[in-house]
C-alpha atoms as a PDB file:
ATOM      1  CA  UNK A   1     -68.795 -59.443 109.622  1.00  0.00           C
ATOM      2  CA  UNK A   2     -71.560 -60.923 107.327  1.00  0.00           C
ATOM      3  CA  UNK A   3     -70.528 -58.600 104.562  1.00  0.00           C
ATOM      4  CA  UNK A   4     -66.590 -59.927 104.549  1.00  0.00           C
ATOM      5  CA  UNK A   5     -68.161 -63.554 104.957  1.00  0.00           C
ATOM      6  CA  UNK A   6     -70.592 -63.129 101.856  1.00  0.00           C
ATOM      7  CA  UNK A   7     -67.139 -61.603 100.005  1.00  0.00           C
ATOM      8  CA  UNK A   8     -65.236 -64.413 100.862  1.00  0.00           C
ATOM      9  CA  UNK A   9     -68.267 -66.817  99.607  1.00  0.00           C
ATOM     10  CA  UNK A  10     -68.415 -65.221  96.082  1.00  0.00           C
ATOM     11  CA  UNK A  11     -64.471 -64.764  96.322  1.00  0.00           C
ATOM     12  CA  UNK A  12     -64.031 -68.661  96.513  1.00  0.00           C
ATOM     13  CA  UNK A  13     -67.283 -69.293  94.432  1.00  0.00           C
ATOM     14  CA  UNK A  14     -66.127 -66.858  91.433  1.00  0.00           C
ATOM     15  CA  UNK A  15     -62.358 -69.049  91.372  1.00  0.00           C
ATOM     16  CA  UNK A  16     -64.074 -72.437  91.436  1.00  0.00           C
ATOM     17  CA  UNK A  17     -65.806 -71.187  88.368  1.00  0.00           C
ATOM     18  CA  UNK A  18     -62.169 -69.762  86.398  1.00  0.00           C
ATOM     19  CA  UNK A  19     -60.621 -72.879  87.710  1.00  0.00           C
ATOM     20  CA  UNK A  20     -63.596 -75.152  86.119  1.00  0.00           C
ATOM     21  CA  UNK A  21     -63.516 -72.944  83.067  1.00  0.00           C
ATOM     22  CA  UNK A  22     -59.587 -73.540  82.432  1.00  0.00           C
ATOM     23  CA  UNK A  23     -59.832 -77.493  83.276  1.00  0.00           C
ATOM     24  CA  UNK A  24     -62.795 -77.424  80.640  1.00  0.00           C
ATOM     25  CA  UNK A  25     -60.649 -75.256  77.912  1.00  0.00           C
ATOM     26  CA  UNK A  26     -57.758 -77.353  78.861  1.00  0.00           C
ATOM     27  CA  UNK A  27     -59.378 -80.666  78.096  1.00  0.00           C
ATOM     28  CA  UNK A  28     -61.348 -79.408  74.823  1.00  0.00           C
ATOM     29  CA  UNK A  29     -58.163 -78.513  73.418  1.00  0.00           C
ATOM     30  CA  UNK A  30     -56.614 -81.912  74.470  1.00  0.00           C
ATOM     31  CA  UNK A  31     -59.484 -83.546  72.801  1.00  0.00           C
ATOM     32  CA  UNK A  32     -59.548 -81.378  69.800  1.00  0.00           C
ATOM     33  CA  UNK A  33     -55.992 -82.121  68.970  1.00  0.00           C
ATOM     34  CA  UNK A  34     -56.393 -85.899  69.556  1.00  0.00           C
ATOM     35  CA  UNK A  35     -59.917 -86.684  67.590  1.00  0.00           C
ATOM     36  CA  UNK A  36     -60.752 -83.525  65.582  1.00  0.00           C
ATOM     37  CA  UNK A  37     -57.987 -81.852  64.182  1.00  0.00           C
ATOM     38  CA  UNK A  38     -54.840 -84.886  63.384  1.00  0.00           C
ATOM     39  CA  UNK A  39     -55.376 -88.043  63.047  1.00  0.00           C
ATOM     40  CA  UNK A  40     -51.930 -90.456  63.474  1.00  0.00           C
ATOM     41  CA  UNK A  41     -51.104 -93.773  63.101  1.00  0.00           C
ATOM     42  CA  UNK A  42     -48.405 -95.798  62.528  1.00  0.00           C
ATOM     43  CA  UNK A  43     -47.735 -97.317  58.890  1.00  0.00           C
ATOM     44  CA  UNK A  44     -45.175 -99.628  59.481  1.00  0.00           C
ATOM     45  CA  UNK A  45     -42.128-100.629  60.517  1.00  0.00           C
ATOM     46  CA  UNK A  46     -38.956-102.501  58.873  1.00  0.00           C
ATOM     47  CA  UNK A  47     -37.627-105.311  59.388  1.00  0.00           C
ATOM     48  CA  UNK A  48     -40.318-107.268  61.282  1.00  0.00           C
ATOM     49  CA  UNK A  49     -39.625-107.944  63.669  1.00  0.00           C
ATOM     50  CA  UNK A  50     -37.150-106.377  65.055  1.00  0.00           C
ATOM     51  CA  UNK A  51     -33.973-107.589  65.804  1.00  0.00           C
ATOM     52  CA  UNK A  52     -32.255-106.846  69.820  1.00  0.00           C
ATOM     53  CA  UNK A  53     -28.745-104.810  68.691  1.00  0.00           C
ATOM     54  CA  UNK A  54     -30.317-103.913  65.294  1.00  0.00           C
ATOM     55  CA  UNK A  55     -32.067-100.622  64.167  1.00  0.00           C
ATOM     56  CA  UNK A  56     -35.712-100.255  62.309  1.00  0.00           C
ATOM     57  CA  UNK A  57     -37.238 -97.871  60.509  1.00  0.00           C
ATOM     58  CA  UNK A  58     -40.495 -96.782  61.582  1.00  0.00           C
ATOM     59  CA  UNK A  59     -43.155 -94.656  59.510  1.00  0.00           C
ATOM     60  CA  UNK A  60     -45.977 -92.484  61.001  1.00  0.00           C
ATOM     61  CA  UNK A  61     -48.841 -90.857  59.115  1.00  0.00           C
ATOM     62  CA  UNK A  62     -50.328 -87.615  60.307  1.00  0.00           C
ATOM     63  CA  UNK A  63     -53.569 -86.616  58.355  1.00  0.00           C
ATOM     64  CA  UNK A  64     -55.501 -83.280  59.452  1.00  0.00           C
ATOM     65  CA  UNK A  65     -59.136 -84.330  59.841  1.00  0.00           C
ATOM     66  CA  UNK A  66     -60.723 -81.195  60.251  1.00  0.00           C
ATOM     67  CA  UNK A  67     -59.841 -77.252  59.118  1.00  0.00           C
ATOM     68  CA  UNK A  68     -55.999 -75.908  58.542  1.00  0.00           C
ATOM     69  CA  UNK A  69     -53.706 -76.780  61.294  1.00  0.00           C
ATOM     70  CA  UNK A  70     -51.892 -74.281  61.611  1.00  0.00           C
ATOM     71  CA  UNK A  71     -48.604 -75.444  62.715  1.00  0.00           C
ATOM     72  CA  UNK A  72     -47.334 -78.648  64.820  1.00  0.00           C
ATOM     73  CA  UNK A  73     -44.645 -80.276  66.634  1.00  0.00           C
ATOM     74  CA  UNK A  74     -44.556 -84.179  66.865  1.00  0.00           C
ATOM     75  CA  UNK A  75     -41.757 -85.714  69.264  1.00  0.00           C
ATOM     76  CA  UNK A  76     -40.735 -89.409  69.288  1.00  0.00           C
ATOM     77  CA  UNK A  77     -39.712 -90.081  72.978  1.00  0.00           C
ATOM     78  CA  UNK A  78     -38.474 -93.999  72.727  1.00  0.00           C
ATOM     79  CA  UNK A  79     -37.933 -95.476  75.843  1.00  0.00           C
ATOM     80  CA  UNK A  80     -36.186 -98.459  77.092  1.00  0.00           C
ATOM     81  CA  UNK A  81     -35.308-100.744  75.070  1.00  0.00           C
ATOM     82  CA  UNK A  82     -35.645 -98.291  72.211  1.00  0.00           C
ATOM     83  CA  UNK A  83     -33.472 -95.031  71.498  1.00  0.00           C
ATOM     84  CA  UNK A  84     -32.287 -92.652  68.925  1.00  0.00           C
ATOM     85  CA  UNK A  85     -28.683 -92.191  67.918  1.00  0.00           C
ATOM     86  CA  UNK A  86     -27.196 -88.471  68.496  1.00  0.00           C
ATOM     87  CA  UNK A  87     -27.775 -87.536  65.136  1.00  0.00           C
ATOM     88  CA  UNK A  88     -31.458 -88.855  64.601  1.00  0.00           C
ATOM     89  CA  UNK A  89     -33.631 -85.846  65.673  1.00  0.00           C
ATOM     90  CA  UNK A  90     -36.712 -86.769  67.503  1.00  0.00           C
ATOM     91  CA  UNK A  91     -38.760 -83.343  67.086  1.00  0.00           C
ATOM     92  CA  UNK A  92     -40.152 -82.585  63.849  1.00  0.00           C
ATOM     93  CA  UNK A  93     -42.102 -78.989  63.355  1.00  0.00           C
ATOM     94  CA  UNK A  94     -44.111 -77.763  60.710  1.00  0.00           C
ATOM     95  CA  UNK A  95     -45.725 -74.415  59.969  1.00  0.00           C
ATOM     96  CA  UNK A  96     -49.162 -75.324  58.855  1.00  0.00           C
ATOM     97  CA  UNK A  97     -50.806 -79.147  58.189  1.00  0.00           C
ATOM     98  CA  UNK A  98     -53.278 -78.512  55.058  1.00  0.00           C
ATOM     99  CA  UNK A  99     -54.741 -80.881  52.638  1.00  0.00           C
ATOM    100  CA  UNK A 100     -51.942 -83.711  52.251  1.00  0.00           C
ATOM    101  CA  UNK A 101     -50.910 -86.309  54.902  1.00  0.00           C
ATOM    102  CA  UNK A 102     -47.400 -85.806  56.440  1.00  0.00           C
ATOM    103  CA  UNK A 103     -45.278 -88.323  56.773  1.00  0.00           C
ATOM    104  CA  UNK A 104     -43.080 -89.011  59.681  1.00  0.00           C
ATOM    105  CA  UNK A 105     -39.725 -91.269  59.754  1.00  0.00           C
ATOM    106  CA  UNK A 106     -37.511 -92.077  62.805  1.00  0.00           C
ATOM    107  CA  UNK A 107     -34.526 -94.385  62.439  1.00  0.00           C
ATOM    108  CA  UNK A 108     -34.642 -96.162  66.063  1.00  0.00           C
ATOM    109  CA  UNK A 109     -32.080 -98.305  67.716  1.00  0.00           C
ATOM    110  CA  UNK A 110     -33.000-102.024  69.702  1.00  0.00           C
ATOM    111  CA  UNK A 111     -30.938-102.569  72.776  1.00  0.00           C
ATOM    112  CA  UNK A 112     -28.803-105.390  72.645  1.00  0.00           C
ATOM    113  CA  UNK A 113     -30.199-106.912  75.849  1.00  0.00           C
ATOM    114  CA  UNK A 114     -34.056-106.170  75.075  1.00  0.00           C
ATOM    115  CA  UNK A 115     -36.739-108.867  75.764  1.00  0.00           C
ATOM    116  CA  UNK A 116     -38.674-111.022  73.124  1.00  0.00           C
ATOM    117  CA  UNK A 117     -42.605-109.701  73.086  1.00  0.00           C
ATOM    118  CA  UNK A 118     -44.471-106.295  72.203  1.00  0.00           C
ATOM    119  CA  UNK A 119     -42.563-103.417  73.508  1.00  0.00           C
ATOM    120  CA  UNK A 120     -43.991 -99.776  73.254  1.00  0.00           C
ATOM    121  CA  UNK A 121     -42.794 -96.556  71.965  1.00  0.00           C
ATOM    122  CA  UNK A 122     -44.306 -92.995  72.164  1.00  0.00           C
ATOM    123  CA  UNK A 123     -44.991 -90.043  69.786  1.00  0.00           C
ATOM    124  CA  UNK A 124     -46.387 -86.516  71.490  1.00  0.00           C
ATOM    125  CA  UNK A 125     -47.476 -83.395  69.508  1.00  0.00           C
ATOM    126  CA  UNK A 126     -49.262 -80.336  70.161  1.00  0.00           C
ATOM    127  CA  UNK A 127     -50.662 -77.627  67.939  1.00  0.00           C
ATOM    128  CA  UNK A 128     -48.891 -74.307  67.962  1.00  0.00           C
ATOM    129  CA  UNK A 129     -50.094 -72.150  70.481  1.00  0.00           C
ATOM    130  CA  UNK A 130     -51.070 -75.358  72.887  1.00  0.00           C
ATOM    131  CA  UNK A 131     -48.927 -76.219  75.647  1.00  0.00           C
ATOM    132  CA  UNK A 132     -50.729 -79.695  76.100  1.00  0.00           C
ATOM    133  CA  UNK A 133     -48.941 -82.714  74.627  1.00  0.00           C
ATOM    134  CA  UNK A 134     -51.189 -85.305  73.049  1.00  0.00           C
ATOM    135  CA  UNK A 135     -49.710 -89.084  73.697  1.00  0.00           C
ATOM    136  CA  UNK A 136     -50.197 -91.823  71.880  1.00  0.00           C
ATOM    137  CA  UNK A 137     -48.165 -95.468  71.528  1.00  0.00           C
ATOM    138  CA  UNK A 138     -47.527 -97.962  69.076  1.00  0.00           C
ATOM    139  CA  UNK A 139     -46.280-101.149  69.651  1.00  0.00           C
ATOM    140  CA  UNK A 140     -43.129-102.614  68.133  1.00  0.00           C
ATOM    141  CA  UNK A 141     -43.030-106.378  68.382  1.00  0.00           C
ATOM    142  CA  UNK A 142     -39.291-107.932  69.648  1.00  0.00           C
ATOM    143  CA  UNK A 143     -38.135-111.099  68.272  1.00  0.00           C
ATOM    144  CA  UNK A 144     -34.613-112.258  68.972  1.00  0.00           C
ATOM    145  CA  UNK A 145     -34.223-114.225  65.720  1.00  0.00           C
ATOM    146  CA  UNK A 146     -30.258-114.842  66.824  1.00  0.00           C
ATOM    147  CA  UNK A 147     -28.048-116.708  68.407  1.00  0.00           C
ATOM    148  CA  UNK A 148     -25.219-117.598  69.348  1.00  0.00           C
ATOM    149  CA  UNK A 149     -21.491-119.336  69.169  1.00  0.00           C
ATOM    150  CA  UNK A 150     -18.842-120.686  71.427  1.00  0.00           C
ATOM    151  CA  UNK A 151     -15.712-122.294  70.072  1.00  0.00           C
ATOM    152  CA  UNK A 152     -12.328-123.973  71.970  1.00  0.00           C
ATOM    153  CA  UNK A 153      -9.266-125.122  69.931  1.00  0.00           C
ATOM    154  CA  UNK A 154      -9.125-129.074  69.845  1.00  0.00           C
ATOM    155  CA  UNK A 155      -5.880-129.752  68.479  1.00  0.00           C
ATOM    156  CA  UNK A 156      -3.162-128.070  67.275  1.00  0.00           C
ATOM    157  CA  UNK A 157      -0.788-130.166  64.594  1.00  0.00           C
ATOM    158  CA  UNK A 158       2.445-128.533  62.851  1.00  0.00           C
ATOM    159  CA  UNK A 159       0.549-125.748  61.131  1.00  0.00           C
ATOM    160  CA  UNK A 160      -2.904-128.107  61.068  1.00  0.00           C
ATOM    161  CA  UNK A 161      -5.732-126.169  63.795  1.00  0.00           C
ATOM    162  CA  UNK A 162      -8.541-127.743  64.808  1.00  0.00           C
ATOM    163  CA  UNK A 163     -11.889-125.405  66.096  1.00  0.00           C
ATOM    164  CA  UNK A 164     -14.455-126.957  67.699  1.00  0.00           C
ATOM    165  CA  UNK A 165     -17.788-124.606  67.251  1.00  0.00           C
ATOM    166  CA  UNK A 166     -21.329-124.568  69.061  1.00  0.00           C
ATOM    167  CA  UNK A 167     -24.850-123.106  68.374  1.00  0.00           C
ATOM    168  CA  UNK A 168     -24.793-122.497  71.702  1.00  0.00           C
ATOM    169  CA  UNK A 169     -27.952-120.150  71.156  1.00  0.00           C
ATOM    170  CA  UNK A 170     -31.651-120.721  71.313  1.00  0.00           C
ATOM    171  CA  UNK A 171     -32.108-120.601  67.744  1.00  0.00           C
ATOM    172  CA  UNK A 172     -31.433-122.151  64.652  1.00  0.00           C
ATOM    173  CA  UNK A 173     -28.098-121.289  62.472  1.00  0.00           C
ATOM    174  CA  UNK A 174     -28.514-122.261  58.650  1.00  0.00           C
ATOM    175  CA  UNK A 175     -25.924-122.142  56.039  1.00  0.00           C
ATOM    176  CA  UNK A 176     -22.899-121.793  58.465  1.00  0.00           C
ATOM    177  CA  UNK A 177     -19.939-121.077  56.679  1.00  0.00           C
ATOM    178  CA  UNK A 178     -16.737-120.229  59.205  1.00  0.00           C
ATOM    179  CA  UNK A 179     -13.771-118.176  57.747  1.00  0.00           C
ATOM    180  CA  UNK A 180     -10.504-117.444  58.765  1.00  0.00           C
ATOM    181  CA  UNK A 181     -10.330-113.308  58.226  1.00  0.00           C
ATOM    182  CA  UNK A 182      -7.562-111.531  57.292  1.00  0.00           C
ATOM    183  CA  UNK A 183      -5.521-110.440  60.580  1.00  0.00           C
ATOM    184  CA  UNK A 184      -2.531-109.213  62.251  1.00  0.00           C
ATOM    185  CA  UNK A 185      -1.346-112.393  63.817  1.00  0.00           C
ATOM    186  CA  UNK A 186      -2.373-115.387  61.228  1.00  0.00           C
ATOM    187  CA  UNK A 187      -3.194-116.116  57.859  1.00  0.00           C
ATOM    188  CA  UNK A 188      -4.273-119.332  56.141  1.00  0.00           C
ATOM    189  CA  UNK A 189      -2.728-121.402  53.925  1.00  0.00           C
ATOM    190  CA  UNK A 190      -4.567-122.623  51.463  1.00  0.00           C
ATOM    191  CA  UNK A 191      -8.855-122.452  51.798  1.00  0.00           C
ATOM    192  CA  UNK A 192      -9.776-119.873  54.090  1.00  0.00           C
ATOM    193  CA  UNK A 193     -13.187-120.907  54.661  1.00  0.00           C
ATOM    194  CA  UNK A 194     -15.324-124.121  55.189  1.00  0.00           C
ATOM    195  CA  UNK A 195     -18.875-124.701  54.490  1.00  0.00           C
ATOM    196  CA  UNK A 196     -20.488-126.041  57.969  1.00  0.00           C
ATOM    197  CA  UNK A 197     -23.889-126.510  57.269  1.00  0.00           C
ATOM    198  CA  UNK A 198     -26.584-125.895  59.684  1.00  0.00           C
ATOM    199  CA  UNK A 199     -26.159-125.767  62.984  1.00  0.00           C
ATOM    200  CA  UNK A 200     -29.239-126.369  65.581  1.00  0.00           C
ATOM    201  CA  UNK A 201     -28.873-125.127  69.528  1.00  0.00           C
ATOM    202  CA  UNK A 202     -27.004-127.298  71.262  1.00  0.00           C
ATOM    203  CA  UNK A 203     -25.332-128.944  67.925  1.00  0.00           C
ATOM    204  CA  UNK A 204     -21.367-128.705  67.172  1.00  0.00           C
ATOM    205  CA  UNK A 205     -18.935-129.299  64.765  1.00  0.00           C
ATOM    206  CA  UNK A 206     -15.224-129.069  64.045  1.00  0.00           C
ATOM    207  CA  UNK A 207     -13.307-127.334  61.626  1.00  0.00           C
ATOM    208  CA  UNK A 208      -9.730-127.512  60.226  1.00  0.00           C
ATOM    209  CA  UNK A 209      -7.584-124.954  58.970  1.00  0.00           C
ATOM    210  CA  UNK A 210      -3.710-124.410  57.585  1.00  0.00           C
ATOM    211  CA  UNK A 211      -2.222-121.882  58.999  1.00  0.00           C
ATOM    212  CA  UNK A 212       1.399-119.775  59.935  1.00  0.00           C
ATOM    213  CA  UNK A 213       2.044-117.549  62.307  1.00  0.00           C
ATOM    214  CA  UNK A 214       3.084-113.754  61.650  1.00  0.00           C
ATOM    215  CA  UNK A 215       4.149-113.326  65.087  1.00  0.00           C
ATOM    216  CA  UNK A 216       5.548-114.894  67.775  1.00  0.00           C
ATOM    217  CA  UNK A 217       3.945-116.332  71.208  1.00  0.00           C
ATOM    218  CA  UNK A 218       0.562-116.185  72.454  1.00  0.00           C
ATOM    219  CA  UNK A 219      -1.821-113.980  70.234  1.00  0.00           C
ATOM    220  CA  UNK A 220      -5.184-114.040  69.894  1.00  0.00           C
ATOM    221  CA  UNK A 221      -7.287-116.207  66.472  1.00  0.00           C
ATOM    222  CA  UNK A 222     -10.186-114.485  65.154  1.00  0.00           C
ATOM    223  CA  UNK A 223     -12.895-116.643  63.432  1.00  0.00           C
ATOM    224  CA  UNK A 224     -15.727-115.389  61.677  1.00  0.00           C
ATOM    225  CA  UNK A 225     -18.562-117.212  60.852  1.00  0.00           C
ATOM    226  CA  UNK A 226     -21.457-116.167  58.961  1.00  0.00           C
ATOM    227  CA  UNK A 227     -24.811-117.818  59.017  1.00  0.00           C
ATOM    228  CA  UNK A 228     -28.493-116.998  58.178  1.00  0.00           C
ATOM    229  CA  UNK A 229     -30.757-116.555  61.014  1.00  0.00           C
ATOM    230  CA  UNK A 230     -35.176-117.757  60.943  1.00  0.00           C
ATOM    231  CA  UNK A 231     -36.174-114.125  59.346  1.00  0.00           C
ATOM    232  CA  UNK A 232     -33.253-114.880  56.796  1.00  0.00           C
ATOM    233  CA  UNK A 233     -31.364-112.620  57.817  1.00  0.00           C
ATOM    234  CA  UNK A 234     -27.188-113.269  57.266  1.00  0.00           C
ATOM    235  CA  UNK A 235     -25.293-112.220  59.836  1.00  0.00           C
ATOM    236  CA  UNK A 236     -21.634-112.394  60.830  1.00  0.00           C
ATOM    237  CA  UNK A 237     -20.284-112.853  64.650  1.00  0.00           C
ATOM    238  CA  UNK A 238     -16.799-113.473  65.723  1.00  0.00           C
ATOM    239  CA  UNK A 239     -14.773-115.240  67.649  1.00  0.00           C
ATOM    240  CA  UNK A 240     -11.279-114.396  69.228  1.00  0.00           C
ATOM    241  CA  UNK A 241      -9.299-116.865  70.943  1.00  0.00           C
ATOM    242  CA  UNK A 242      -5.669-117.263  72.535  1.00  0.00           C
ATOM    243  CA  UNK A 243      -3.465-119.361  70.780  1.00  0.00           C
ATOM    244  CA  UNK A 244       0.067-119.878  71.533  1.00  0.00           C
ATOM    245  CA  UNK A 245       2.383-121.571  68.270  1.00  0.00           C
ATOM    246  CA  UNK A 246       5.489-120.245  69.932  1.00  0.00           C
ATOM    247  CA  UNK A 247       6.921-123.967  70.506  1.00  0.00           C
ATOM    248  CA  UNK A 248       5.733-125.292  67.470  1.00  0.00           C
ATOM    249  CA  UNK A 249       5.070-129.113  68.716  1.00  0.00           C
ATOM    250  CA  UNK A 250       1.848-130.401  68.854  1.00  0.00           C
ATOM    251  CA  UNK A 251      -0.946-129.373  71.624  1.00  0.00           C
ATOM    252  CA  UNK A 252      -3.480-131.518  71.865  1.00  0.00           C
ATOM    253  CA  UNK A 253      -6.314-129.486  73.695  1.00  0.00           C
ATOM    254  CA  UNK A 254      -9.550-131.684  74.853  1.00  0.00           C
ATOM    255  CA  UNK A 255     -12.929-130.215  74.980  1.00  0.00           C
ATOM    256  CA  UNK A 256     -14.372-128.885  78.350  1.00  0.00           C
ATOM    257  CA  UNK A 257     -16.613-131.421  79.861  1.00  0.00           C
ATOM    258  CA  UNK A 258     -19.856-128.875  79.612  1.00  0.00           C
ATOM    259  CA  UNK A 259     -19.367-128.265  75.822  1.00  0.00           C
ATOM    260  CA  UNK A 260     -22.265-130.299  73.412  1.00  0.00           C
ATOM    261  CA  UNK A 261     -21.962-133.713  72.754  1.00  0.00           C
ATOM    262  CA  UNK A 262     -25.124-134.236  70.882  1.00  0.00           C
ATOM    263  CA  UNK A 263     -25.595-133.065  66.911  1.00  0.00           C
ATOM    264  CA  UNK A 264     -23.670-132.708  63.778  1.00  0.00           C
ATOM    265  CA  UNK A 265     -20.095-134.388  64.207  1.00  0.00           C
ATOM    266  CA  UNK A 266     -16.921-134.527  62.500  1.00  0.00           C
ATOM    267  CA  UNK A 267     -17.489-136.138  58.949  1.00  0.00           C
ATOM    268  CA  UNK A 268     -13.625-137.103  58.407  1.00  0.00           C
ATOM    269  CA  UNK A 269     -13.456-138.421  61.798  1.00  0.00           C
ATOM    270  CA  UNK A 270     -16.595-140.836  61.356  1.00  0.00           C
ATOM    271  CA  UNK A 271     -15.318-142.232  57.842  1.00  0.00           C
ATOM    272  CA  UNK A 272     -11.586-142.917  59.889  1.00  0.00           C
ATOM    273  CA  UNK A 273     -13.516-145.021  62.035  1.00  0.00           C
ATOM    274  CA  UNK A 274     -14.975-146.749  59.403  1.00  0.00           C
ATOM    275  CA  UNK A 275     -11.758-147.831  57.457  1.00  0.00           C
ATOM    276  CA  UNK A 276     -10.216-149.267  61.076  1.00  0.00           C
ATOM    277  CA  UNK A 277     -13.369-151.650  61.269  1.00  0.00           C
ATOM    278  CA  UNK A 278     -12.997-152.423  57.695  1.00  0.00           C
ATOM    279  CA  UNK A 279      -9.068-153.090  58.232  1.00  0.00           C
ATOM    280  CA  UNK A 280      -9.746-155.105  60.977  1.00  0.00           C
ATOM    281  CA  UNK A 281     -12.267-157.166  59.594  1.00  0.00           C
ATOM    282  CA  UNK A 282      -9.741-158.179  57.126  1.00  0.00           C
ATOM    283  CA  UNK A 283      -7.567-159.033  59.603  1.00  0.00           C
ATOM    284  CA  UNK A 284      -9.671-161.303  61.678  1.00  0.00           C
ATOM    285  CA  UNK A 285     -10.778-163.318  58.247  1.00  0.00           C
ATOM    286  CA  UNK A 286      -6.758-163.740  57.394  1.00  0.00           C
ATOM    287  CA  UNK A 287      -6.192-165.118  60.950  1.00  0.00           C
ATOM    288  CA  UNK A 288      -8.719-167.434  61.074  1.00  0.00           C
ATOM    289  CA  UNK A 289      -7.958-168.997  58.021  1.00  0.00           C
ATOM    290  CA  UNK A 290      -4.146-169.361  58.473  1.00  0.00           C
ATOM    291  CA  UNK A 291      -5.182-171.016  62.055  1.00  0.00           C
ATOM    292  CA  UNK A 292      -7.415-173.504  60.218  1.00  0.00           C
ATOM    293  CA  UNK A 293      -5.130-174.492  57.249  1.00  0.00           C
ATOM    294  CA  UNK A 294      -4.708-177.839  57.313  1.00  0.00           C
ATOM    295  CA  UNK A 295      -8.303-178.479  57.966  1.00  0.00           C
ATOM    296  CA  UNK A 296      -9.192-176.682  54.882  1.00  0.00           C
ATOM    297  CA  UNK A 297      -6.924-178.440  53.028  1.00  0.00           C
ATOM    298  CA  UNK A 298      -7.859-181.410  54.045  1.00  0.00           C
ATOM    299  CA  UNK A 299     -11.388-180.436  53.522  1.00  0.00           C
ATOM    300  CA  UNK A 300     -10.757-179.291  49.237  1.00  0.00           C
ATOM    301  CA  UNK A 301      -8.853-182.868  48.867  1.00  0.00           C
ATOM    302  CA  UNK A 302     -12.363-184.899  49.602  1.00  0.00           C
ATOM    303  CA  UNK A 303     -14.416-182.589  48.132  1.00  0.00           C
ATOM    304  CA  UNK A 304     -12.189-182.804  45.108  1.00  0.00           C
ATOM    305  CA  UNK A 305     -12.262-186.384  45.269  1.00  0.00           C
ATOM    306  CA  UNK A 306     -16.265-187.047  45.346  1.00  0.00           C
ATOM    307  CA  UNK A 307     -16.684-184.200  42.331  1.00  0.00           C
ATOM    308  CA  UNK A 308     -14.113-186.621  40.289  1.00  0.00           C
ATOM    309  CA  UNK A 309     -15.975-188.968  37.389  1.00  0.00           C
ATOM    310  CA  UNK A 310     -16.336-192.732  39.124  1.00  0.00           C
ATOM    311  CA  UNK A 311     -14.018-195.557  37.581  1.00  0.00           C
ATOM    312  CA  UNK A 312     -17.475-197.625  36.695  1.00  0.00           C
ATOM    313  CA  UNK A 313     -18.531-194.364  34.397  1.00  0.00           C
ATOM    314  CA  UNK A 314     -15.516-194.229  32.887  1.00  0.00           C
ATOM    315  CA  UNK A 315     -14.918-198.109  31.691  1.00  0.00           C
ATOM    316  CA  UNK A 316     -18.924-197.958  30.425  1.00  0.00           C
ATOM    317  CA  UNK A 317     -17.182-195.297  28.327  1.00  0.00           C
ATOM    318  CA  UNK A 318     -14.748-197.665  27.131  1.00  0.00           C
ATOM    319  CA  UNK A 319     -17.659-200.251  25.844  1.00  0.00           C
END
């Protein structure tokens, strides 16, 4: 009994020591891969930052540090809210890693929806022969540098349409130019494009445009307008709205009571409002002096009188 007891001791004593042995192999190699043999780190990345919806091009550097590696596979393995496209291929191999640096580009895609901040991505590689994967993340800094538009039709006049647009975004719009694009429905008569400005969030404006219809009843307008965003970055988003010129009379359409009242308005309608003050200005002045015509009269005969040369003056003339 003492003899299977003393075989079951060294038994269990002899596979704490293989186990021990593997764990310590396991974790030098892990080590080895990670310190002593390849050292990687990011370069860069373009554009910075990135952009949610957008792609970037990112550039790692893998430099062997200590004798030949012989033979390496690198993975990128994005997660949320990065990804590759089908035809990006996220493992790279090479036979052997000798004197020169290798150089590592992945074309990655920014989900549409991803937050502002530092998000992470991963790269794992392993020397041939290794089945431990070596992990190591760089972070790619977010920055939603957009925004965004919302537009209603104001008025509708013969072939005269009026679009009333918002920054209804959280940033800035510069140089906003909005176009009327080629399409199946409309075309413009005339300009097809009008030079906005810039737009902060929350600001609006309203554009004017000729138009005719190439079809009949409701179909839908497509504007375009293109603006540069704070990285200076142009960009193009559209809009497509239903618009009905079947009847051919005017529509007058009034905005919704939530859309922005404050920032950039209407140019032509301010300087309308100026010539009706102006007009009735003129007006009042014509009235009041027809009212008080007889008085004024009245008024120019004795001033004319006491500017008239005395009769005294004139007889000392005489002498």
């Amino acid at each position: 009994m003492k003899k299977v007891f003393v075989s079951i001791l060294v038994f269990v004593l002899t596979m704490n020591f293989i186990l021990a042995a593997t764990y310590e192999e396991t974790f030098s190699t892990y080590k080895d891969i990670d310190s002593s043999s390849l050292q990687v780190e990011a370069l860069k990345y373009e554009p910075y930052p990135v952009n949610p919806g957008e792609y970037f091009n990112l550039w790692i550097s893998v430099t062997k540090t200590g004798s030949e590696v012989k033979g390496a596979t690198f993975e990128l393995a994005p997660t949320y809210p990065f990804s590759l496209d089908s035809n990006e291929n996220a493992i790279r191999e090479y036979s052997s890693i000798m004197g020169e640096s290798v150089l590592l580009e992945y074309k990655v895609r920014v989900d549409s929806d991803a937050v502002e901040g530092d998000n992470s991505i991963e790269l794992k590689y392993k020397l041939d022969g290794s089945s431990s994967w070596v992990s190591k993340e760089f972070q790619i800094y977010v920055s939603n540098a957009q925004t965004k538009f919302d537009g209603v039709i104001q008025d509708i006049e013969g072939n005269s349409i009026s679009l009333a647009l918002a920054n209804t975004g959280k940033n800035i719009a510069n140089s906003v130019i909005v176009k009327l694009p080629e399409q199946e429905n409309f075309a413009s008569v005339g300009t097809s494009g009008q030079m906005v400005g810039n737009l902060e969030n929350g600001d609006y404006t309203i554009v004017s445009f000729e138009i005719k219809s190439l079809k009949k009843g409701t179909n839908n307008i497509i504007f375009q307008i293109d603006y540069t965003d704070e990285i200076d970055e142009r960009r193009s988003v559209y809009l497509e709205i239903p618009l009905d010129l079947s009847s051919g009379i005017t529509i007058p359409t009034e905005l919704p009571a939530d859309f922005p009242k404050q920032g950039m308005q209407n140019k032509s309608t301010s300087s309308g409002y100026t010539t009706y003050i102006w007009i009735g200005l003129v007006l009042l002045v014509s009235f009041v002096l027809y009212k008080n015509r007889k008085k004024l009269k009245e008024h120019l005969s004795k001033k004319k009188k006491i500017i008239e040369t005395p009769d005294w003056v004139k007889n000392s003339k005489k002498k």
